[in-house]
C-alpha atoms as a PDB file:
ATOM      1  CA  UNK A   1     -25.258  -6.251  -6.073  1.00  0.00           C
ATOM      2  CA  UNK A   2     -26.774  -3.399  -3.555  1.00  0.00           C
ATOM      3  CA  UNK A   3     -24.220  -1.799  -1.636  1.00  0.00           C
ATOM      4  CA  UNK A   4     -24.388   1.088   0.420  1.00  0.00           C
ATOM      5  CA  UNK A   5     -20.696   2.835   1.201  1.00  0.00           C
ATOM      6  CA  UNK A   6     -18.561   5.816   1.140  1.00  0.00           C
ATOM      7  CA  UNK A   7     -15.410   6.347  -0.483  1.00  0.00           C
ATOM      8  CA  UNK A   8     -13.162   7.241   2.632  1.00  0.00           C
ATOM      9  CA  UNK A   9     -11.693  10.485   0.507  1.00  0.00           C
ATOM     10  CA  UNK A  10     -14.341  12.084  -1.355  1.00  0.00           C
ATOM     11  CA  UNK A  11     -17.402  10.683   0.757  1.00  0.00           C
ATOM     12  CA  UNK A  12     -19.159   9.640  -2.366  1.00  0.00           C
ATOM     13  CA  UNK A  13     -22.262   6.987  -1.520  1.00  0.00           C
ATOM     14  CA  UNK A  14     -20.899   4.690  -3.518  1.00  0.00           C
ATOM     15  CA  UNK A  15     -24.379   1.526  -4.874  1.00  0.00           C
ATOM     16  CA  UNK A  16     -22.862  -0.806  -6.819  1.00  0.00           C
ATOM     17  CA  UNK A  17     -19.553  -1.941  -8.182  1.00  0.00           C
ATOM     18  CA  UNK A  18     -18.154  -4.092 -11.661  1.00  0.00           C
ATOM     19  CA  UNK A  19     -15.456  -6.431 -11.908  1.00  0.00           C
ATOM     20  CA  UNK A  20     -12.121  -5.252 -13.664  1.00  0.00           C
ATOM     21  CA  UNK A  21     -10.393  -8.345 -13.862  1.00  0.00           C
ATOM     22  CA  UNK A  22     -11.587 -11.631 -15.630  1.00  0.00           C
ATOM     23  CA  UNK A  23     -12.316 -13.943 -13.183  1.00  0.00           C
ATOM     24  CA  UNK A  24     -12.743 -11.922  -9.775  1.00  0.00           C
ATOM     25  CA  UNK A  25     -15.528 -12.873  -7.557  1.00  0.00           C
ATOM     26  CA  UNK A  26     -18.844 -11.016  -8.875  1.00  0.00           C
ATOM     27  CA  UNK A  27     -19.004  -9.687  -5.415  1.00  0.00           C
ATOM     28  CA  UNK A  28     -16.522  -7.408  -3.199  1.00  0.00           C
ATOM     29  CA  UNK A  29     -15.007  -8.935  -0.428  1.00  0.00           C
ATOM     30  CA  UNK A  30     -12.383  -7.969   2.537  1.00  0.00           C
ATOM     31  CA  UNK A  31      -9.432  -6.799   0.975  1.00  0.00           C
ATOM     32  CA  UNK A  32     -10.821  -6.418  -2.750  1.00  0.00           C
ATOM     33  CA  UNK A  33      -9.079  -2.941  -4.325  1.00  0.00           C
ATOM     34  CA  UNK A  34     -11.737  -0.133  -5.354  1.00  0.00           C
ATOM     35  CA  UNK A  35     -11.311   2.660  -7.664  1.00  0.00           C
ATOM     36  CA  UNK A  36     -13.738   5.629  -6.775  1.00  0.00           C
ATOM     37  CA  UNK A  37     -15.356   6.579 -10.344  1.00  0.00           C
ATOM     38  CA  UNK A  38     -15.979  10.333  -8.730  1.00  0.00           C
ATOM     39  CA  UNK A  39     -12.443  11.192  -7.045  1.00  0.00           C
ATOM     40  CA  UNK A  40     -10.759   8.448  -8.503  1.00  0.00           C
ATOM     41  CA  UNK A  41      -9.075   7.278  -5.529  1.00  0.00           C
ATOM     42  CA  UNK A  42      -7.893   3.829  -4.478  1.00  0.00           C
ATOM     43  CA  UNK A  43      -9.065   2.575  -1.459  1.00  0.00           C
ATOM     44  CA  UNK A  44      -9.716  -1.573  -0.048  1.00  0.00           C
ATOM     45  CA  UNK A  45     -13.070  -3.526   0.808  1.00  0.00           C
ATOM     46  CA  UNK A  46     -12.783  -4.231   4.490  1.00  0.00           C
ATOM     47  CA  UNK A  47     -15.445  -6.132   6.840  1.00  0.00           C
ATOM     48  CA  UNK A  48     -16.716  -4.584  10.383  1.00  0.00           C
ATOM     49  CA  UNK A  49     -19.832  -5.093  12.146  1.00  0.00           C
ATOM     50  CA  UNK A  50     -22.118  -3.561  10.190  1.00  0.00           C
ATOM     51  CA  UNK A  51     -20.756  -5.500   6.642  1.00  0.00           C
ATOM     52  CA  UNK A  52     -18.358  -4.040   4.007  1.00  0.00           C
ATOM     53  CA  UNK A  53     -16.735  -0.579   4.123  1.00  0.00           C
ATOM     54  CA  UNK A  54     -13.987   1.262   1.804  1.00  0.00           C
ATOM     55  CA  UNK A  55     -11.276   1.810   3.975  1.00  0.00           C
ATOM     56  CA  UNK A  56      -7.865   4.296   2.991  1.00  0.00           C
ATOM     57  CA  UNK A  57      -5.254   1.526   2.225  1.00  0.00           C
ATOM     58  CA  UNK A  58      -1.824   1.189   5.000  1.00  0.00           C
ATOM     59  CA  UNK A  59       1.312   2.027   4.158  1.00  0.00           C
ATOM     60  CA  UNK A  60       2.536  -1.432   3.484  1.00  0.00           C
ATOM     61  CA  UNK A  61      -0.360  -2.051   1.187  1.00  0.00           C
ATOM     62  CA  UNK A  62       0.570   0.861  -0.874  1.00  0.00           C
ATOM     63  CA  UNK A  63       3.491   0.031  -2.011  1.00  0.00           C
ATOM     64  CA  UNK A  64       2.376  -3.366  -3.018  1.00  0.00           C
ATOM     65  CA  UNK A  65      -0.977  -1.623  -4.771  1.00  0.00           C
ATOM     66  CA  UNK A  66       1.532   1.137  -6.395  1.00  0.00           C
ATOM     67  CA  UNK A  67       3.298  -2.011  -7.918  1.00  0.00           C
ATOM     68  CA  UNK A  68       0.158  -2.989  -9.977  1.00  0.00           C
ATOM     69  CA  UNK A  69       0.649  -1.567 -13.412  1.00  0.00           C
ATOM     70  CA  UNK A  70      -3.104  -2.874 -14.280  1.00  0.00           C
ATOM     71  CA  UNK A  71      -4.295  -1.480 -11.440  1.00  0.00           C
ATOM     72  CA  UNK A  72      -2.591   2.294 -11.836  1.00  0.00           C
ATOM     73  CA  UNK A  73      -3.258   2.114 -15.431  1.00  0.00           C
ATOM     74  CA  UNK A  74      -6.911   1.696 -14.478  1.00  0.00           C
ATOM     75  CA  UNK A  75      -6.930   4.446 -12.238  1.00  0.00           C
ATOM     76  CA  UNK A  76      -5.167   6.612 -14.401  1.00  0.00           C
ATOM     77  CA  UNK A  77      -8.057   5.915 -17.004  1.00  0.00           C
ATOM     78  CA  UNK A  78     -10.753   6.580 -14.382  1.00  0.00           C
ATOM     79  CA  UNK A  79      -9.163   9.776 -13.833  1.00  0.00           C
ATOM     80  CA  UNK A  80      -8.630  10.899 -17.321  1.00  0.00           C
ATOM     81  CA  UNK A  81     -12.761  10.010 -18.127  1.00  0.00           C
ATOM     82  CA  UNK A  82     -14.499  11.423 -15.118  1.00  0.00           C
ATOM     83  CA  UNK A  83     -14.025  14.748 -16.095  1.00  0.00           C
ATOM     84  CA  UNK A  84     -16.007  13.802 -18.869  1.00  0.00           C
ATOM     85  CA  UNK A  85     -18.466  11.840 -16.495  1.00  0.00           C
ATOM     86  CA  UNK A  86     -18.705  14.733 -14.450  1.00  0.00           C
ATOM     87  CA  UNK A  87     -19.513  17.426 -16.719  1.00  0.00           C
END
C-alpha cells in the first residue's frame, strides 16, 4: 500500500508499512501502533480529513502500549538494527 506520512518525532516521510503480527489487517487503520524504522519511535494511525496520519500516542495509551512486551521487544529490535540500516 502507498502511503504518504510523517512520523510525528523525527519527521521521516514515511511510504509504506508491513504487518508485525499474524493476522492484522494488510492495511493501517485508526488506532493501528507504528514503529518508525528511522527514529524508532512509537506512535498510532489516526484518521482526519485528509486520510491517515501518525499521531504521538496520549498518556493513557501509553501505559497500555508500554504493557505490550511484543510490541517493546519489537521496538527495542528496531532500535538495536537501524544503526546498522542507517550506516
Amino acid at each position: 500500500m502507498t502511503m504518504d506520512v510523517s512520523c510525528p518525532y523525527c519527521g521521516l516521510r514515511l511510504t509504506g508499512h508491513a504487518q508485525a503480527y499474524a493476522g492484522a489487517p494488510p492495511i493501517p487503520f485508526a488506532g493501528a501502533v507504528s514503529i518508525c524504522l528511522y527514529c524508532a519511535h512509537i506512535s498510532l494511525f489516526d484518521e482526519g480529513p485528509l486520510g491517515l496520519y501518525l499521531r504521538f500516542p496520549t498518556p493513557e495509551e501509553w501505559t497500555e502500549l508500554r504493557a505490550d512486551e511484543a510490541l517493546l521487544t519489537a521496538q527495542a529490535t528496531v532500535e538495536k538494527e537501524r544503526w546498522r540500516w542507517q550506516g
